[in-house]
Each structure stands twice: as structure tokens, then as C-alpha cells.
C-alpha atoms as a PDB file:
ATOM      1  CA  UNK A   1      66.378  89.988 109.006  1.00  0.00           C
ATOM      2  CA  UNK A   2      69.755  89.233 107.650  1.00  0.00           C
ATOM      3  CA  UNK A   3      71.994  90.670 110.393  1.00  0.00           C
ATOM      4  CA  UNK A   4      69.855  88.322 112.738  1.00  0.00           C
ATOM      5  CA  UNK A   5      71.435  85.199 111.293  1.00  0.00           C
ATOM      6  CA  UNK A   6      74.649  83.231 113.347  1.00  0.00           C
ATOM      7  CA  UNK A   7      78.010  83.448 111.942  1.00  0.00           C
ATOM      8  CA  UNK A   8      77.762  79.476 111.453  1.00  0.00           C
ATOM      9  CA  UNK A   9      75.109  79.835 109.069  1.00  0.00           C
ATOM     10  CA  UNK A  10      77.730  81.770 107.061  1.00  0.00           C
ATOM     11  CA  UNK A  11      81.171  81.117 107.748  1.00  0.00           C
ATOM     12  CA  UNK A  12      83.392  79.079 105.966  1.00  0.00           C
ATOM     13  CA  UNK A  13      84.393  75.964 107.725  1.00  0.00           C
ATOM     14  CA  UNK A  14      86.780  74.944 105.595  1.00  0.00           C
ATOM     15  CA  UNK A  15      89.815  77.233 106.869  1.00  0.00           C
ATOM     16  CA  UNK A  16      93.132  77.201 105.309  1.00  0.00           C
ATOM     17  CA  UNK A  17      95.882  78.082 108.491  1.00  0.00           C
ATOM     18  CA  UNK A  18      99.384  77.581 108.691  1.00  0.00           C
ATOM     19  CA  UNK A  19     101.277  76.047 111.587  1.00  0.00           C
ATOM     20  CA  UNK A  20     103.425  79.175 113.626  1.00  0.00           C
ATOM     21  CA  UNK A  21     106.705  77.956 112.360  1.00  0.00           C
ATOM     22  CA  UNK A  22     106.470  78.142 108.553  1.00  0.00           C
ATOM     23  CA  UNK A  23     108.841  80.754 106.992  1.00  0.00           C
ATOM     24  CA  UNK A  24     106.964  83.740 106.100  1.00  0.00           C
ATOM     25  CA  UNK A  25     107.927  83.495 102.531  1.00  0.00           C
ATOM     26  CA  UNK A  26     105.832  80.176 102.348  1.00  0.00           C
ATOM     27  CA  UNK A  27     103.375  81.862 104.582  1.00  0.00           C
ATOM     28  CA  UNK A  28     102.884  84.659 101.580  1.00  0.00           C
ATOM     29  CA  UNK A  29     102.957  82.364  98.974  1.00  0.00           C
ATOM     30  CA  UNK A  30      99.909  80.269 100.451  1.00  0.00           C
ATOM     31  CA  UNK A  31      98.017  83.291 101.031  1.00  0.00           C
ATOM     32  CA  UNK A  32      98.566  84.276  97.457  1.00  0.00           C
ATOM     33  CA  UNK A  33      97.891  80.857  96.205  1.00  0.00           C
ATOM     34  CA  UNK A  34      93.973  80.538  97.991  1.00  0.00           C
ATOM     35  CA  UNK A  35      93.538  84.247  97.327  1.00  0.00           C
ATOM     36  CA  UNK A  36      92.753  84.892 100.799  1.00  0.00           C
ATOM     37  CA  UNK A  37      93.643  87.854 102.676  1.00  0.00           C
ATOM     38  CA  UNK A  38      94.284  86.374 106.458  1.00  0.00           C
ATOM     39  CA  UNK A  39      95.099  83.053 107.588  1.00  0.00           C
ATOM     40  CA  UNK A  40      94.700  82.116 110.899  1.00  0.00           C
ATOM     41  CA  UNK A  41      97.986  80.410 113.035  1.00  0.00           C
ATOM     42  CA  UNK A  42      97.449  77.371 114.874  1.00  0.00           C
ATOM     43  CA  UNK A  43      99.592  75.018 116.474  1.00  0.00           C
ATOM     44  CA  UNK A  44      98.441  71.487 118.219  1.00  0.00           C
ATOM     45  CA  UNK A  45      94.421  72.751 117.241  1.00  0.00           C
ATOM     46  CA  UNK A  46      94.776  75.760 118.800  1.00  0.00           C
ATOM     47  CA  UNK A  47      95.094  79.718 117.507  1.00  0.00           C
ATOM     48  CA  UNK A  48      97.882  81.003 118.272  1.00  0.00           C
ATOM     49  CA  UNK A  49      97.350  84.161 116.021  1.00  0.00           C
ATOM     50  CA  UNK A  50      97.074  85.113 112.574  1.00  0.00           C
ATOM     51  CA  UNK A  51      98.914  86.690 109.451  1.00  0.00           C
ATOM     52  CA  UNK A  52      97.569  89.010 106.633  1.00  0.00           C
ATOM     53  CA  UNK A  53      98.296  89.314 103.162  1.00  0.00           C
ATOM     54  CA  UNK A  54      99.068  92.946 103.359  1.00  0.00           C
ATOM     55  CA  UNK A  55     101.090  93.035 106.292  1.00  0.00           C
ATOM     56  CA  UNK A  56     103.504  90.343 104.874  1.00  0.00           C
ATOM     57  CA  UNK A  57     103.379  91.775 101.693  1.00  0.00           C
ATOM     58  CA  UNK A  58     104.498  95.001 102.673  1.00  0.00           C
ATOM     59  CA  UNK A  59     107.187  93.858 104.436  1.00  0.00           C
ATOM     60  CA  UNK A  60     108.553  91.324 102.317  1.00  0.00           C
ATOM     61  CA  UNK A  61     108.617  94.214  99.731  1.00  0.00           C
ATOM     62  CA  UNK A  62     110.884  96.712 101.760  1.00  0.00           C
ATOM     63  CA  UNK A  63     112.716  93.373 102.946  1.00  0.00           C
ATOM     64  CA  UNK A  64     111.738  93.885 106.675  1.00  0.00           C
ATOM     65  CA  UNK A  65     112.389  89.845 107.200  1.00  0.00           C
ATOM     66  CA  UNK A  66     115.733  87.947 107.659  1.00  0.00           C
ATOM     67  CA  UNK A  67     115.997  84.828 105.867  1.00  0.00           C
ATOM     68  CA  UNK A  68     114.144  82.144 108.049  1.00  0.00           C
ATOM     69  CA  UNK A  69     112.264  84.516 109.797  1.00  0.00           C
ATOM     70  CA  UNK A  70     108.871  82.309 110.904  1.00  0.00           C
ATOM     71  CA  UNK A  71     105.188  83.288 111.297  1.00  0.00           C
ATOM     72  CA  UNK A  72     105.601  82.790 115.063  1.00  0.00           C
ATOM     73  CA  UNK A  73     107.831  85.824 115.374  1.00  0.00           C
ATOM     74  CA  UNK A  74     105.150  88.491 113.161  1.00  0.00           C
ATOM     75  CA  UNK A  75     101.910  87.049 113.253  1.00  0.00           C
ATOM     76  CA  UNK A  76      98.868  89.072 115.368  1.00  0.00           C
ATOM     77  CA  UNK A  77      98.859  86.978 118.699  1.00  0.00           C
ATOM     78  CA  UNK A  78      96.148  88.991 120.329  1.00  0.00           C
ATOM     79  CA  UNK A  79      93.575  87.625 117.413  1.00  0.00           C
ATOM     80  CA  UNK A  80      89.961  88.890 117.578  1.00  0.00           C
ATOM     81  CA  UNK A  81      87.440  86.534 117.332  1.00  0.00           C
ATOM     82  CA  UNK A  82      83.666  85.837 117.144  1.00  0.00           C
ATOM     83  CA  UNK A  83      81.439  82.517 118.305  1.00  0.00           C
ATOM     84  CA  UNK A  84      79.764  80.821 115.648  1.00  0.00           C
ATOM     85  CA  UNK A  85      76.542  81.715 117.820  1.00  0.00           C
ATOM     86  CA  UNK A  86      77.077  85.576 117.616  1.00  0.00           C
ATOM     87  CA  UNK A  87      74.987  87.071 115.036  1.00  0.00           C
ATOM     88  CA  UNK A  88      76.578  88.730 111.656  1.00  0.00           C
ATOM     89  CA  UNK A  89      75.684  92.009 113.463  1.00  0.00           C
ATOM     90  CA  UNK A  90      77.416  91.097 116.340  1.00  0.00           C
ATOM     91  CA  UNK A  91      80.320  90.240 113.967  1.00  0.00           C
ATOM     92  CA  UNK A  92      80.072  93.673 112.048  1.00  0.00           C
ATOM     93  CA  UNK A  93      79.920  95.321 115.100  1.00  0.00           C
ATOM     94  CA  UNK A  94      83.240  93.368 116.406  1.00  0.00           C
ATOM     95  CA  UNK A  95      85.002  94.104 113.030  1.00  0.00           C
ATOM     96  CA  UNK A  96      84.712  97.870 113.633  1.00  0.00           C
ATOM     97  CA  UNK A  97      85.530  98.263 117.278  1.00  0.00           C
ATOM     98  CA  UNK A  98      89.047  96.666 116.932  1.00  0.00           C
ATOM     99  CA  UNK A  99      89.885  98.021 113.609  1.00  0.00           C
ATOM    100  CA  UNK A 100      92.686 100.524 113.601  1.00  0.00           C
ATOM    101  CA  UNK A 101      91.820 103.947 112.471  1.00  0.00           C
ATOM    102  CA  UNK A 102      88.028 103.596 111.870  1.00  0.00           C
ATOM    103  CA  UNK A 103      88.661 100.876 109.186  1.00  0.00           C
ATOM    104  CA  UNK A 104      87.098  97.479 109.127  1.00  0.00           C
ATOM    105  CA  UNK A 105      88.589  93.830 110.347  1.00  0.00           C
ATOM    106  CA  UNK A 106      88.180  91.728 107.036  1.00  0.00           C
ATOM    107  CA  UNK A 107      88.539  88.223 108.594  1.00  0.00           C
ATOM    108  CA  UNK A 108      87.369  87.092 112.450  1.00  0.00           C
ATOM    109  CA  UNK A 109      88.703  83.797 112.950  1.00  0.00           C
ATOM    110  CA  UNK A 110      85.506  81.687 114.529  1.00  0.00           C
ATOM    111  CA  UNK A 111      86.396  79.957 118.017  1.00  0.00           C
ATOM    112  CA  UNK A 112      83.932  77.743 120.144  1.00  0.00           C
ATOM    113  CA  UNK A 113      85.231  76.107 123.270  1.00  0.00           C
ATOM    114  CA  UNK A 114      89.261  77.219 122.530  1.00  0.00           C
ATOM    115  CA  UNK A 115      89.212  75.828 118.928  1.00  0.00           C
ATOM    116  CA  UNK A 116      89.087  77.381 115.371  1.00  0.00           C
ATOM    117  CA  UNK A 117      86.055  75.910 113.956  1.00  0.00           C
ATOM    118  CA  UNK A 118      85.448  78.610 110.926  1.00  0.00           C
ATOM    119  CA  UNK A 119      86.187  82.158 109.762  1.00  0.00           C
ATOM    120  CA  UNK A 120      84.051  84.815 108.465  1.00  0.00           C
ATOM    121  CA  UNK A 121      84.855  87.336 106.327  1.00  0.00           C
ATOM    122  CA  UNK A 122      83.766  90.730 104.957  1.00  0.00           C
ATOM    123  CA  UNK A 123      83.259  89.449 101.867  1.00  0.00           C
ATOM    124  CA  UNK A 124      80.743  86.733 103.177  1.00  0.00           C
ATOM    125  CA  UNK A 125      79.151  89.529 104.893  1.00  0.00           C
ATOM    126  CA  UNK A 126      78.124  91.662 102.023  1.00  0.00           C
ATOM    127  CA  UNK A 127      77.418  88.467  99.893  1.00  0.00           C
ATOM    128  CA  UNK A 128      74.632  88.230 102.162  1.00  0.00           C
ATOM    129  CA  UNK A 129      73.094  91.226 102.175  1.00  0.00           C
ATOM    130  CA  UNK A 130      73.346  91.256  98.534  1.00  0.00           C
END
């Protein structure tokens, strides 16, 4: 069945991130740029957290941010993740448990042995089953 297969067989391994000190402006504009709705932090190969499209946008528009404020001092650092091993219904099932208010996580950043080595999306999820 399809929820049976591993998050490797499906995630993308090519991951745009940013390092934790860009300005969030630049942060935004590379999000906007790939047309991707999370990017994962990382600093020396490791995640440090990550940064969505909406939360930055939303606060850029009602000008939450100083000038210079960096990625380091909004990004998610408690980042959920999933093993490339885990199975796309292990992944669902992640993506709903530590969504806020019954939504859905659209991105889980893919770690095996402390390093980012894909992501997986909701998007790659239902291009799957489809």
C-alpha cells in the first residue's frame, strides 16, 4: 500500500535552508523565490530550527521585525522531524499530532543520525496517493 512506503522513497533531498543568521527579510524573499512554504535552519550541518512562509509573512506585514532582526531570533527551534525510515503514515500521523489546533504540519524536516538529509512535505504526500 502507499502509506507503507519510507519517507526516503519520497522526500526531496535536495533541501533549500538558510544559515540562522540571515536577516529575515532575505529569509522571506528566498522562501518566495523557491515557492516553498518552510525552510529548514541549519548552522555547521546541523538543524537548528526552521522558518515558514506564513509566519514571516505575517509579521513582516504588521512590521513585527526591527531592521536586522535574524532568523536565529524567530525561527521554530523545537523542529519536528521524521527518519527517512518512518513510513508516510508514520509521517501523516506525526504531522497531525504536533499541529496546532487540529491542523496539519506541511513540511517535516528529515533527520538521520543528527543531520538534515531531506524534507517531506504535504504536497509530496498527496502526490502520492494521487
Amino acid at each position: 500500500m502507499m502509506l507503507d512506503k519510507k519517507v526516503k522513497e519520497i522526500m526531496t533531498t535536495d533541501v533549500i535552508t538558510t544559515p540562522s543568521n540571515v536577516d529575515v527579510v532575505n529569509a522571506f524573499e528566498e522562501l518566495m523565490e523557491h515557492k516553498i512554504s518552510a525552510m529548514p535552519v541549519v548552522d555547521d550541518g546541523e538543524l537548528v530550527g526552521i522558518i515558514t512562509a506564513t509566519d514571516l509573512g505575517h509579521n513582516l506585514i504588521l512590521d513585527k521585525y526591527e531592521l536586522g532582526t535574524d532568523v536565529k531570533s524567530i525561527m521554530i527551534k523545537d523542529v519536528v522531524t521524521v527518519s527517512p525510515e518512518n513510513t508516510i503514515q508514520e509521517a501523516i500521523e506525526i504531522m497531525q499530532f504536533h499541529a496546532p489546533d487540529s491542523n496539519i504540519l506541511n513540511q517535516l524536516p528529515v533527520v538521520e543520525n543528527g543531520k538534515l538529509v531531506g524534507i517531506i512535505s504535504d504536497g509530496d504526500i498527496i502526490k502520492l496517493i494521487l
